[in-house]
Protein backbone atom coordinates (compact mmCIF):
# COMPACT_ATOMS: atom_id res chain seq x y z
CA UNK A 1 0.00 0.00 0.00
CA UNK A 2 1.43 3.30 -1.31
CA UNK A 3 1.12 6.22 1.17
CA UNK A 4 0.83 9.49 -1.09
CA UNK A 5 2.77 12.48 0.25
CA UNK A 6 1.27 14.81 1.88
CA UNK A 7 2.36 18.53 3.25
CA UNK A 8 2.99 17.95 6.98
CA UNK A 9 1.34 20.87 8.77
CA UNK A 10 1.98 22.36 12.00
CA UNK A 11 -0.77 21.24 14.00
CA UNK A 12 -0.18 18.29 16.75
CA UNK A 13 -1.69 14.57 15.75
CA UNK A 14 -2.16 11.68 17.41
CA UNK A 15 -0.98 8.54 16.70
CA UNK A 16 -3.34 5.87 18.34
CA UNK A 17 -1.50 2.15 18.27
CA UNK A 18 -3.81 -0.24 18.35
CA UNK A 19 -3.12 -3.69 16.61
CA UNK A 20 -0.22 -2.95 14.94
CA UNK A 21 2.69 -2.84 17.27
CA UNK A 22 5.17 -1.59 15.35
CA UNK A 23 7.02 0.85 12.79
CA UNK A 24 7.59 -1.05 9.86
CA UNK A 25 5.47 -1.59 7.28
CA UNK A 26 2.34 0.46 9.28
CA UNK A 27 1.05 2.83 6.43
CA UNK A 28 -1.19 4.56 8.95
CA UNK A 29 2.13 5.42 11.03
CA UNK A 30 3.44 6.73 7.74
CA UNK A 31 1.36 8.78 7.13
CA UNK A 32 0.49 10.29 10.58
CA UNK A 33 4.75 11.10 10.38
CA UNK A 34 4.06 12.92 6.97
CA UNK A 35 1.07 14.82 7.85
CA UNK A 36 2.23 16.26 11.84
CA UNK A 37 3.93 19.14 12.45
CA UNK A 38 4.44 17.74 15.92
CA UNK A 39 2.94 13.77 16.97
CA UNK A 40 1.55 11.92 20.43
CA UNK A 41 2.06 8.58 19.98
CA UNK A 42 -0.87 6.68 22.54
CA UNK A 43 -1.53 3.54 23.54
CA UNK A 44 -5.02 2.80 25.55
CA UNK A 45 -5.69 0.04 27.73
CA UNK A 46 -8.99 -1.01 28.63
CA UNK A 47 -10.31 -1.39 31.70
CA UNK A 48 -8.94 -5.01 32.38
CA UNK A 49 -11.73 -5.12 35.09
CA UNK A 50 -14.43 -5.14 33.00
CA UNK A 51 -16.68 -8.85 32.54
CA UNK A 52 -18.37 -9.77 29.54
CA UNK A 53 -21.82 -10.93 29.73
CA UNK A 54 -20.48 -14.23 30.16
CA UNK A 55 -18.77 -12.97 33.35
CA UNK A 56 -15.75 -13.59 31.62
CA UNK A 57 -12.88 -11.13 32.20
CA UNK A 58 -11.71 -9.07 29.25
CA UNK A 59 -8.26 -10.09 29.27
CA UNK A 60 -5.39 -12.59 31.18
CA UNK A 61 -2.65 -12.03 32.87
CA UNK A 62 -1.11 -14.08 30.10
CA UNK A 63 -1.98 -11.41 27.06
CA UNK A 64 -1.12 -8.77 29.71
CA UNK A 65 2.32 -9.64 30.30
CA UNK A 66 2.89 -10.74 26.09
CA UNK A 67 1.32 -6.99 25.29
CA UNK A 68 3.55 -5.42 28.46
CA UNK A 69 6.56 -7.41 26.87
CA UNK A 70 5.16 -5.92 23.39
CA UNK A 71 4.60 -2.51 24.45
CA UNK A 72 8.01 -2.20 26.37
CA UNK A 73 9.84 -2.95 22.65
CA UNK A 74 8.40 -0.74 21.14
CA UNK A 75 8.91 2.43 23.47
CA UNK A 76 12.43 1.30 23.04
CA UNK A 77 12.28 1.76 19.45
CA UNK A 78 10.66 4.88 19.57
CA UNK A 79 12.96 6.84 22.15
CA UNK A 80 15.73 5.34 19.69
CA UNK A 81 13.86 7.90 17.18
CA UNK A 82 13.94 10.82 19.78
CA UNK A 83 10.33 10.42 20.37
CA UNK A 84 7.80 8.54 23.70
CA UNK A 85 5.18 6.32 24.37
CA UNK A 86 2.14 7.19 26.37
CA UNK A 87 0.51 4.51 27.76
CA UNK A 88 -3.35 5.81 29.55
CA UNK A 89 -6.14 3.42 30.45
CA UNK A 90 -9.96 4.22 29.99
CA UNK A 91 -12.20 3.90 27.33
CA UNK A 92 -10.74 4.86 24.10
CA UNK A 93 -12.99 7.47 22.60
CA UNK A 94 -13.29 9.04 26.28
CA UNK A 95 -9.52 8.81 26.81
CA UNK A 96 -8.41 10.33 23.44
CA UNK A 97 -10.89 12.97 23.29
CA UNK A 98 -9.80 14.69 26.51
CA UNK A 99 -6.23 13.69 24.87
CA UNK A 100 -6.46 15.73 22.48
CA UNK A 101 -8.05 18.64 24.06
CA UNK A 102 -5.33 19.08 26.44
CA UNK A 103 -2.77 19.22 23.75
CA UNK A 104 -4.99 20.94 21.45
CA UNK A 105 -5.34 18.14 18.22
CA UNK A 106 -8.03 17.77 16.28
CA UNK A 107 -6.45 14.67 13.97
CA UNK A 108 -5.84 11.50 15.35
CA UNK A 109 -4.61 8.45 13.27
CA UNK A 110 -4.96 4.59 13.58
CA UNK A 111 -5.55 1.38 11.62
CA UNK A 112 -9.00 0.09 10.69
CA UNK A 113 -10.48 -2.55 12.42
CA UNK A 114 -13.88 -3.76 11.44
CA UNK A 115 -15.25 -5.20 14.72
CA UNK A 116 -18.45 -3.15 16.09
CA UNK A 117 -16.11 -2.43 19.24
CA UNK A 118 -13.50 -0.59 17.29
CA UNK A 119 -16.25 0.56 15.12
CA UNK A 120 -17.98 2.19 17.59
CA UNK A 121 -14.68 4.07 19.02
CA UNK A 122 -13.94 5.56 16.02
CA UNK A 123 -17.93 6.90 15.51
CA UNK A 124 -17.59 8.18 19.00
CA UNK A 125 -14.27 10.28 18.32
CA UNK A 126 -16.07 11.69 15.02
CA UNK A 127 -19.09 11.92 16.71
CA UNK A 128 -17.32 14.51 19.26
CA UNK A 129 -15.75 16.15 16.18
CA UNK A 130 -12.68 14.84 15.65
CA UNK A 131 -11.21 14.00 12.62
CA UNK A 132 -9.58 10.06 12.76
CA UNK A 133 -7.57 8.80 9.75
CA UNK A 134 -8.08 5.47 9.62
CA UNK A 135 -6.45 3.21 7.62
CA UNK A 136 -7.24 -0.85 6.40
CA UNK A 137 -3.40 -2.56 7.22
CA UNK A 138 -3.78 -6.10 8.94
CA UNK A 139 -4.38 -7.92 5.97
CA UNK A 140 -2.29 -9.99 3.94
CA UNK A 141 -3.77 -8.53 0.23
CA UNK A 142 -5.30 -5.02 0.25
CA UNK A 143 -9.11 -4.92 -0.02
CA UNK A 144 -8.87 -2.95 -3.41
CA UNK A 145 -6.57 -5.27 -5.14
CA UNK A 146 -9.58 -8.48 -4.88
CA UNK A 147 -10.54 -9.50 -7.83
CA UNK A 148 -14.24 -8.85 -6.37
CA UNK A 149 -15.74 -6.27 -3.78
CA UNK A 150 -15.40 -7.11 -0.40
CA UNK A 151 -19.09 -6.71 -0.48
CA UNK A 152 -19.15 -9.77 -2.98
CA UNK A 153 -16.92 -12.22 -1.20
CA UNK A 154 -17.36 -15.83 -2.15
CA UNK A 155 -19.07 -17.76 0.79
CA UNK A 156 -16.72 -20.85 0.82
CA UNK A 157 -13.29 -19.71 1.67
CA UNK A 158 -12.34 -22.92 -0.73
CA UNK A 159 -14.00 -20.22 -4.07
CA UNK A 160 -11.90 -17.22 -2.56
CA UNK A 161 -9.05 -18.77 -2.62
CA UNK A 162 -9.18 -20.52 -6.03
CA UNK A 163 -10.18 -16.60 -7.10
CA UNK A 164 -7.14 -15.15 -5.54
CA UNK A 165 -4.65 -17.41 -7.00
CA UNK A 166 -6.12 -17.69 -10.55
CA UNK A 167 -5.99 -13.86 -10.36
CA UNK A 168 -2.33 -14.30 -9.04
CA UNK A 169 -3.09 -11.42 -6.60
CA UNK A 170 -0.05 -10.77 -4.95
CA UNK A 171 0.37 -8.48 -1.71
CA UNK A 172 2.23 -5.53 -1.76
CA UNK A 173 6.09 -5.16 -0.68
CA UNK A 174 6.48 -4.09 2.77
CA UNK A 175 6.97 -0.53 3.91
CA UNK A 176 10.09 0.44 5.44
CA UNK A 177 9.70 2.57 8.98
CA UNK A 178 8.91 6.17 8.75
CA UNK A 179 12.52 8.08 7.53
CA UNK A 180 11.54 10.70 10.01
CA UNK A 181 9.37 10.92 13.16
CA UNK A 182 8.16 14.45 14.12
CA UNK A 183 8.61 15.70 17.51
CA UNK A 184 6.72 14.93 20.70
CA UNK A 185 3.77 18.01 21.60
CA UNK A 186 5.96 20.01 23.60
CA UNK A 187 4.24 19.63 26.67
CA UNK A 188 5.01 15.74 26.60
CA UNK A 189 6.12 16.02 30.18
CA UNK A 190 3.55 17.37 31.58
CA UNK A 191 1.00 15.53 29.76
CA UNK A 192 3.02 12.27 30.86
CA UNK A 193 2.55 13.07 34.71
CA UNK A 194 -1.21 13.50 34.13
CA UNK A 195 -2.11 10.70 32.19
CA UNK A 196 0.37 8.23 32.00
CA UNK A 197 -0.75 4.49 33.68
CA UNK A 198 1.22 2.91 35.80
CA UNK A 199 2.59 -0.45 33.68
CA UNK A 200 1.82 -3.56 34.63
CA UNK A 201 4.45 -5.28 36.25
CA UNK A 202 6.22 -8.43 34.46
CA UNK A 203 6.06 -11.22 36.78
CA UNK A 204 8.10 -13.77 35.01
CA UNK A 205 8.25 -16.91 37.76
CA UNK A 206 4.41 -17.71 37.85
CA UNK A 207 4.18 -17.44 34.36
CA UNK A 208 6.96 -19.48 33.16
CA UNK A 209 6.20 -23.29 32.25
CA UNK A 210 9.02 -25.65 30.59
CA UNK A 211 5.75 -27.22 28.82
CA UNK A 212 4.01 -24.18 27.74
CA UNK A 213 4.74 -23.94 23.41
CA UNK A 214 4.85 -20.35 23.63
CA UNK A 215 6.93 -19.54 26.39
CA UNK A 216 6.17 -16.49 26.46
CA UNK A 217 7.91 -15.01 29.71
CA UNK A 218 11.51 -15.63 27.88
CA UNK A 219 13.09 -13.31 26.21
CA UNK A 220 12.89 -14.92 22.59
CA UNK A 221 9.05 -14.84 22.83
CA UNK A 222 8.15 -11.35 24.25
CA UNK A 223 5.96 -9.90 22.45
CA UNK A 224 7.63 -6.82 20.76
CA UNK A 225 8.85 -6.16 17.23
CA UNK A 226 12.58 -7.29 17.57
CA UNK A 227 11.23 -10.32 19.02
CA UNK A 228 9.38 -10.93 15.85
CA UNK A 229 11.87 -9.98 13.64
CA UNK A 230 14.56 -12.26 15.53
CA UNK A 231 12.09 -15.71 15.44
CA UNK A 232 10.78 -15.04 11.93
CA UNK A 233 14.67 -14.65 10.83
CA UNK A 234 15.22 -18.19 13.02
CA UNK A 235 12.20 -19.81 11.43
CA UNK A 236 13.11 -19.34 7.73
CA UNK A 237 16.82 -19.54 8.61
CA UNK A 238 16.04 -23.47 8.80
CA UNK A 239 14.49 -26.48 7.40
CA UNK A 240 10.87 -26.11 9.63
CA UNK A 241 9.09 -24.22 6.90
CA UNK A 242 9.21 -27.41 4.44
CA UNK A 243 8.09 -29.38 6.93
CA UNK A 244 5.07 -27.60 8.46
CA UNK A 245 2.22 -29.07 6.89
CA UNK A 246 3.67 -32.41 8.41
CA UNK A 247 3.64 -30.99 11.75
CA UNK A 248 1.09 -28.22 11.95
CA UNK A 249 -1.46 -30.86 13.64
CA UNK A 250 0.94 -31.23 16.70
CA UNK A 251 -0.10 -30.52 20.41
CA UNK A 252 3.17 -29.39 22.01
CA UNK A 253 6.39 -27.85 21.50
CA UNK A 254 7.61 -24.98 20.07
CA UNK A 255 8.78 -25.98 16.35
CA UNK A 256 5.23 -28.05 15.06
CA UNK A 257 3.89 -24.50 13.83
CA UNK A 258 5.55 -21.72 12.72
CA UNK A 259 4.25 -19.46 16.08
CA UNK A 260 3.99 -16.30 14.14
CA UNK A 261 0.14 -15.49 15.23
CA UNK A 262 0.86 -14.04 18.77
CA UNK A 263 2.99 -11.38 16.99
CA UNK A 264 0.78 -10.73 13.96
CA UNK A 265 -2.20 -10.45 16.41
CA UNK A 266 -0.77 -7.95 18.49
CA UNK A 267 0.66 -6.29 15.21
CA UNK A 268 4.47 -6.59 16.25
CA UNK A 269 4.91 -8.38 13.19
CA UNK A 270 2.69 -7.76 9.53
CA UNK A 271 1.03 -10.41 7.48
CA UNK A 272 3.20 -9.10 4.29
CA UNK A 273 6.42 -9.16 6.33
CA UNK A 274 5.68 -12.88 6.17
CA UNK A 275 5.08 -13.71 3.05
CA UNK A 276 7.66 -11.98 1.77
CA UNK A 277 9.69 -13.77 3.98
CA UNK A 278 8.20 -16.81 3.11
CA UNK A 279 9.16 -15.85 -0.75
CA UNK A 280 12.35 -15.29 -0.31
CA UNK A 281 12.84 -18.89 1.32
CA UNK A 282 11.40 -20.43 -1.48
CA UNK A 283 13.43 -18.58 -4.08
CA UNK A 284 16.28 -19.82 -1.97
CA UNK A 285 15.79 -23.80 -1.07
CA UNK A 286 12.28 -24.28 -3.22
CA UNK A 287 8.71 -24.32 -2.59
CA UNK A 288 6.58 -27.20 -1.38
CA UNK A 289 3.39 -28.61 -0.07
CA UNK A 290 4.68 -27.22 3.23
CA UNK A 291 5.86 -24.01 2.22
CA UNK A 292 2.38 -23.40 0.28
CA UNK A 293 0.23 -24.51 3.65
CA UNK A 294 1.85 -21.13 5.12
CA UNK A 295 0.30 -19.08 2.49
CA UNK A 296 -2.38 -21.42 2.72
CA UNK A 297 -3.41 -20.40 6.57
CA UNK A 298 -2.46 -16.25 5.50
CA UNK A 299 -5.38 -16.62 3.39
CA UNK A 300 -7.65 -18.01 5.84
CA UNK A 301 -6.71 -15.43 8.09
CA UNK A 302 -7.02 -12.79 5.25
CA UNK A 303 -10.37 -13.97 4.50
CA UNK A 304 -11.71 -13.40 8.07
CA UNK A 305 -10.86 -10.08 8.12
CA UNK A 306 -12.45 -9.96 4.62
CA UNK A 307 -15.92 -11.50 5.98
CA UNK A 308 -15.73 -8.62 8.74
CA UNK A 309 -15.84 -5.88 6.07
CA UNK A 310 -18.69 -7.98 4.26
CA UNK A 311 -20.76 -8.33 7.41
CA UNK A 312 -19.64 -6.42 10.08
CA UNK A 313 -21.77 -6.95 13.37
CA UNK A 314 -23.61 -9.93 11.62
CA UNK A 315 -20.99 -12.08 12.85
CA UNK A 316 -21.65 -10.68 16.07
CA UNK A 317 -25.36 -11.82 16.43
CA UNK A 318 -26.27 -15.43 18.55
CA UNK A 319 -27.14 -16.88 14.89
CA UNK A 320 -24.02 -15.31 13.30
CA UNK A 321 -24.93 -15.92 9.34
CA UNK A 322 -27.02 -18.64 9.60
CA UNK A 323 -31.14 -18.98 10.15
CA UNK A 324 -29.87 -21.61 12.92
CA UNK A 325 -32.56 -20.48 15.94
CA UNK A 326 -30.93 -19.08 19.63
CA UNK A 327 -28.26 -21.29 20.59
CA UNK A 328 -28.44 -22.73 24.03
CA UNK A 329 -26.30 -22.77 27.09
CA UNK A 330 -25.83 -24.57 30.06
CA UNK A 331 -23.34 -21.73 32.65
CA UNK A 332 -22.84 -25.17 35.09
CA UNK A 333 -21.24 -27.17 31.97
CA UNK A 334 -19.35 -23.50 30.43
CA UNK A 335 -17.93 -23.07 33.98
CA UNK A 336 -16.58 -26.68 34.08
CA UNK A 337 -15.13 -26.35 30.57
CA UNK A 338 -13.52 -23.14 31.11
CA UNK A 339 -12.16 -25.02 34.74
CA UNK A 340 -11.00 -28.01 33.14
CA UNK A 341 -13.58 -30.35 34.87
CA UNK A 342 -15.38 -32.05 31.52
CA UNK A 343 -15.74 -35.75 31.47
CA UNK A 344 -13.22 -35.81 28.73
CA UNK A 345 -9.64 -36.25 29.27
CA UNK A 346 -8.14 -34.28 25.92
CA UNK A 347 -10.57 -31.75 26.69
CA UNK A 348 -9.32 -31.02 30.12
CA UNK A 349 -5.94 -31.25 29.32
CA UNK A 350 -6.49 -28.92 26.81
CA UNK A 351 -8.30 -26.35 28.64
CA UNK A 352 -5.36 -26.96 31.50
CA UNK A 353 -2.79 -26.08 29.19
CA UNK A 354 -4.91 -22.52 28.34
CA UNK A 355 -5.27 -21.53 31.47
CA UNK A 356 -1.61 -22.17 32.25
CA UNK A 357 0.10 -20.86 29.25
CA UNK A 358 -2.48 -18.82 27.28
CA UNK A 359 -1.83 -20.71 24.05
CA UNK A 360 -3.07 -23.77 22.48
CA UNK A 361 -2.53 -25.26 19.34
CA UNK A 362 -4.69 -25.02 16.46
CA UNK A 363 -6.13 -28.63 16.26
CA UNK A 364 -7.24 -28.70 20.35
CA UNK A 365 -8.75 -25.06 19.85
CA UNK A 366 -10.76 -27.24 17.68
CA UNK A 367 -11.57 -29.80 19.25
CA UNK A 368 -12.06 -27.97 22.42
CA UNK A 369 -14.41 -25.49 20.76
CA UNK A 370 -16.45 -28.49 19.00
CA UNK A 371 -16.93 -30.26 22.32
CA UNK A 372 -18.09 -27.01 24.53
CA UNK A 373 -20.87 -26.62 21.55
CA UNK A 374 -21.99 -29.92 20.06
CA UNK A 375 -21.64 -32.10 23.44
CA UNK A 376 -22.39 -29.31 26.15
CA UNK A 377 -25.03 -27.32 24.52
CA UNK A 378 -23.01 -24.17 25.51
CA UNK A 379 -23.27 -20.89 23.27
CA UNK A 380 -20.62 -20.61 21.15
CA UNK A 381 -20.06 -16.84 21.80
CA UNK A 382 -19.48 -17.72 25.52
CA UNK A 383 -16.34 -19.42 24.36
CA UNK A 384 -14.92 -17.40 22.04
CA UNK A 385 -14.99 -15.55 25.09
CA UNK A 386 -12.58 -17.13 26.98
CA UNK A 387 -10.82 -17.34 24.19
CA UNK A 388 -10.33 -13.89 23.60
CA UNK A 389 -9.60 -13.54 28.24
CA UNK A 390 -6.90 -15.86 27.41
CA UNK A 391 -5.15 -16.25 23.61
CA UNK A 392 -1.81 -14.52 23.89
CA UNK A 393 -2.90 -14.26 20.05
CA UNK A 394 -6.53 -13.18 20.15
CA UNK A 395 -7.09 -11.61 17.01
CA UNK A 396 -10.47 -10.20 16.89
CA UNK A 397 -11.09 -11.49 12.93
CA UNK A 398 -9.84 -15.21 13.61
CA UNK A 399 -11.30 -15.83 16.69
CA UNK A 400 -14.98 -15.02 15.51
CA UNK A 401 -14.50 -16.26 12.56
CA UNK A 402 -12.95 -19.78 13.95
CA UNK A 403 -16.08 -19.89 16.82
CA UNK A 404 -18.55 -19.22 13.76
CA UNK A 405 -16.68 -22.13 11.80
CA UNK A 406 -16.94 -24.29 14.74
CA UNK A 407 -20.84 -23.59 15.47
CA UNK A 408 -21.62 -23.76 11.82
CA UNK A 409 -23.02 -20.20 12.05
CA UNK A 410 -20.55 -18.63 9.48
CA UNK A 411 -20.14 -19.45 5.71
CA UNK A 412 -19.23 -22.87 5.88
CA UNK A 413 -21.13 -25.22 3.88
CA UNK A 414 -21.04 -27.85 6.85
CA UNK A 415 -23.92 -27.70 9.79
CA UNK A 416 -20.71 -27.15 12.03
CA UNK A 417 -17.81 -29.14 12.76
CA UNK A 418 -18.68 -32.09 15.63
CA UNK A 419 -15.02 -33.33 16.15
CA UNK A 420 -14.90 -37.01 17.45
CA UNK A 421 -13.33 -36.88 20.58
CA UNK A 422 -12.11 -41.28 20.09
CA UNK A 423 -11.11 -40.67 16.62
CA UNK A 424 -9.16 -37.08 17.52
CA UNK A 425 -7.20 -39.11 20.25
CA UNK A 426 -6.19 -42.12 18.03
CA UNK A 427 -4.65 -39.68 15.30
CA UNK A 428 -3.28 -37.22 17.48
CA UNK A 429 -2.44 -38.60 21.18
CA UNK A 430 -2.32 -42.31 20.38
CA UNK A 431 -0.15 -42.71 23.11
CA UNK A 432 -2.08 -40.74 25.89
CA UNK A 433 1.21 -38.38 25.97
CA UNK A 434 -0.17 -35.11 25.47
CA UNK A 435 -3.08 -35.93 28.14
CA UNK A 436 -0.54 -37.10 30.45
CA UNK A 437 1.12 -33.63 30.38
CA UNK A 438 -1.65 -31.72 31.18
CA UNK A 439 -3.33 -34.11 33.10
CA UNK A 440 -5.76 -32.67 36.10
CA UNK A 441 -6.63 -34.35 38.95
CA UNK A 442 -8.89 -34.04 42.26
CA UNK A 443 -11.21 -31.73 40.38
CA UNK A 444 -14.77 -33.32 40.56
CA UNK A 445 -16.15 -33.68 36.29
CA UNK A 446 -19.99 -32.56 34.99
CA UNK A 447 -21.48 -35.37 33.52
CA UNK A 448 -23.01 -35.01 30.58
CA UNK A 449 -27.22 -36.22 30.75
């Protein structure tokens, strides 16, 4: 995406981060640095206090400590460029708008995210007259360069992708970080003492776990930009990329995926920064079935983000897409899932190893998901959830999008996906290893009746 020049004023901007951790390749950071005569840089915290209607908290000590480690990077990066972070908590639109009264901006800039949360932030800031330049950056492929509308998205993710790579779309090259940041408001200081947050304290020990397969409390996996940089360099600097479609199905350890979606979710890392990684390693030891299954999952996650801007806060509703009726829910068999204290072995384990480490691999998300809403008759919004309190990658797109997938409330073709808990142990814990592990015990189970 091409970021036309424009003459920076002298008027004081704001530069909201929200996903998108990071100074290369953000277009809506480029452009904020070309337009501001002088430029706030903000990040907002919501109120971590704050249930859903589940009584689910909003977030984990796990994604607070991988968006701490996250955070920390990248106020490292940006004193490096003579310029500060400023960290407040609140609601966003009520936050910003006092913001930029104090400091006297009327501009503030940020990437696009089509969720009706974020949605309704940015109404709110227009709404109280500000002016927010918000630009479309998380995907893979940009929106325009489709081969269809976003409005006309094929239903079956199966169609879009045959579309895209008949079309040969390709995404664009990756942006290099801003040649210049503009100054800080010059009341920074001031502004600092009054609304800076105190940040939440890394506490490493607790959080730590030799079996976790994001171990994200050491250094390697925090959840900044250089971090990113460092593992995507490590990944691609070996032999596990022409392997992964052998391994992607595996439960533990840290080399059976390529553990890039904490970063991209958090936006330390961009989706084109990957592929054109990815590229490069094929141009340089050859392509395979492996290789392609990387671009394979981009696209999945591309078209998720794609079905957003279709749909928006349809995917939101209790029948997502479908004409399926009210799903139901049992909160005595959510509670025990969420607990770990299900009938079924995997799924405990698997819920166990959540709770502990805030990541899970693909295939038990799965079956996990499949179990809480085909065998206990739970909503499937309650779980995504959890899943959102505790996914060190929570990414707003995927998650709904996966949960809708699951519940056979989104565009698949399928009347949901019922995972057979016998058959999902033969082919992927024959050995009762993985259960083992994360095996719970002295916690009374819910029956299922």
């Amino acid at each position: 995406m091409n970021i036309a020049p424009v003459a920076r004023s002298a008027q004081t901007h704001i530069y909201w981060f929200r996903n998108d951790l990071r100074l290369e390749d953000n277009p809506a950071l480029r452009q904020a640095c070309q337009r501001a005569g002088h430029l706030l840089f903000v990040y907002c915290h919501r109120s971590a206090s704050v249930a859903t209607r589940w009584n689910v908290p909003r977030t984990s000590p796990h994604r607070q400590h991988f968006l701490r480690s996250g955070l920390t990077d990248l106020a490292t990066q940006l004193v490096s460029h003579g310029s500060q972070l400023l960290e407040v908590e609140g609601d966003p639109a009520q936050v910003l708008l006092a913001l930029a009264h104090s400091i006297g901006a009327t501009t503030i800039h940020c990437e696009e995210i089509a969720a009706p949360e974020e949605q309704g932030d940015l109404a709110a800031l227009r709404a109280a007259g500000l002016t927010v330049e918000a630009l479309w950056q998380s995907s893979l492929l940009d929106p325009a360069a489709l081969p269809f509308p976003c409005a006309a998205l094929p239903d079956v993710f199966t169609n879009f992708r045959i579309l895209i790579e008949r079309e040969q779309v390709a995404p664009s090259t990756p942006l290099a970080r801003p040649p210049t940041i503009p100054p800080l408001p010059p009341t920074f200081e001031a502004l600092a003492e009054t609304w800076a947050v105190v940040p939440y304290v890394l506490q490493d020990a607790h959080l730590a776990t030799a079996r976790s397969s994001f171990p994200y409390a050491l250094p390697a996996f925090y959840g900044g930009p250089s971090a990113a940089a460092e593992h995507l360099h490590q990944y691609f600097g070996g032999e596990l990329a022409h392997t992964y479609k052998l391994s992607r199905n595996g439960l533990t350890g840290v080399g059976y995926s390529t553990k890039f979606s904490p970063w991209l979710a958090c936006g330390a890392l961009s989706a084109r920064v990957v592929c054109a990684a990815l590229r490069q390693f094929e141009a340089e030891h050859g392509a395979n079935d492996s290789t392609y299954w990387i671009w394979f999952e981009l696209m999945w996650r591309d078209y998720f983000r794609f079905l957003h801007l279709q749909h928006g806060g349809a995917l939101y509703r209790a029948q997502g897409l479908s004409s399926l009726s009210q799903p139901s829910h049992d909160a005595h068999r959510f509670e025990a899932w969420c607990q770990a204290r299900t009938s079924e072995p995997l799924v405990n384990a698997g819920m166990t190893e959540l709770s502990a480490t805030g990541y899970l691999s693909n295939r038990l998300r799965q079956i996990v998901a499949s179990y809480l809403v085909h065998d206990l008759g739970c909503d499937w919004r309650a779980g995504a959830a959890w899943f959102e309190a505790q996914l060190i990658d929570y990414d707003v797109y995927s998650n709904q999008g996966n949960w809708l997938y699951v519940a056979g409330r989104g565009t698949d073709p399928r009347n949901g996906r019922r995972f057979n808990l016998q058959k999902q142990m033969r082919d992927h814990d024959p050995d009762g290893a993985y259960r083992r592990l994360w095996a719970t015990q002295g916690t009374a189970q819910v029956e299922l009746k």
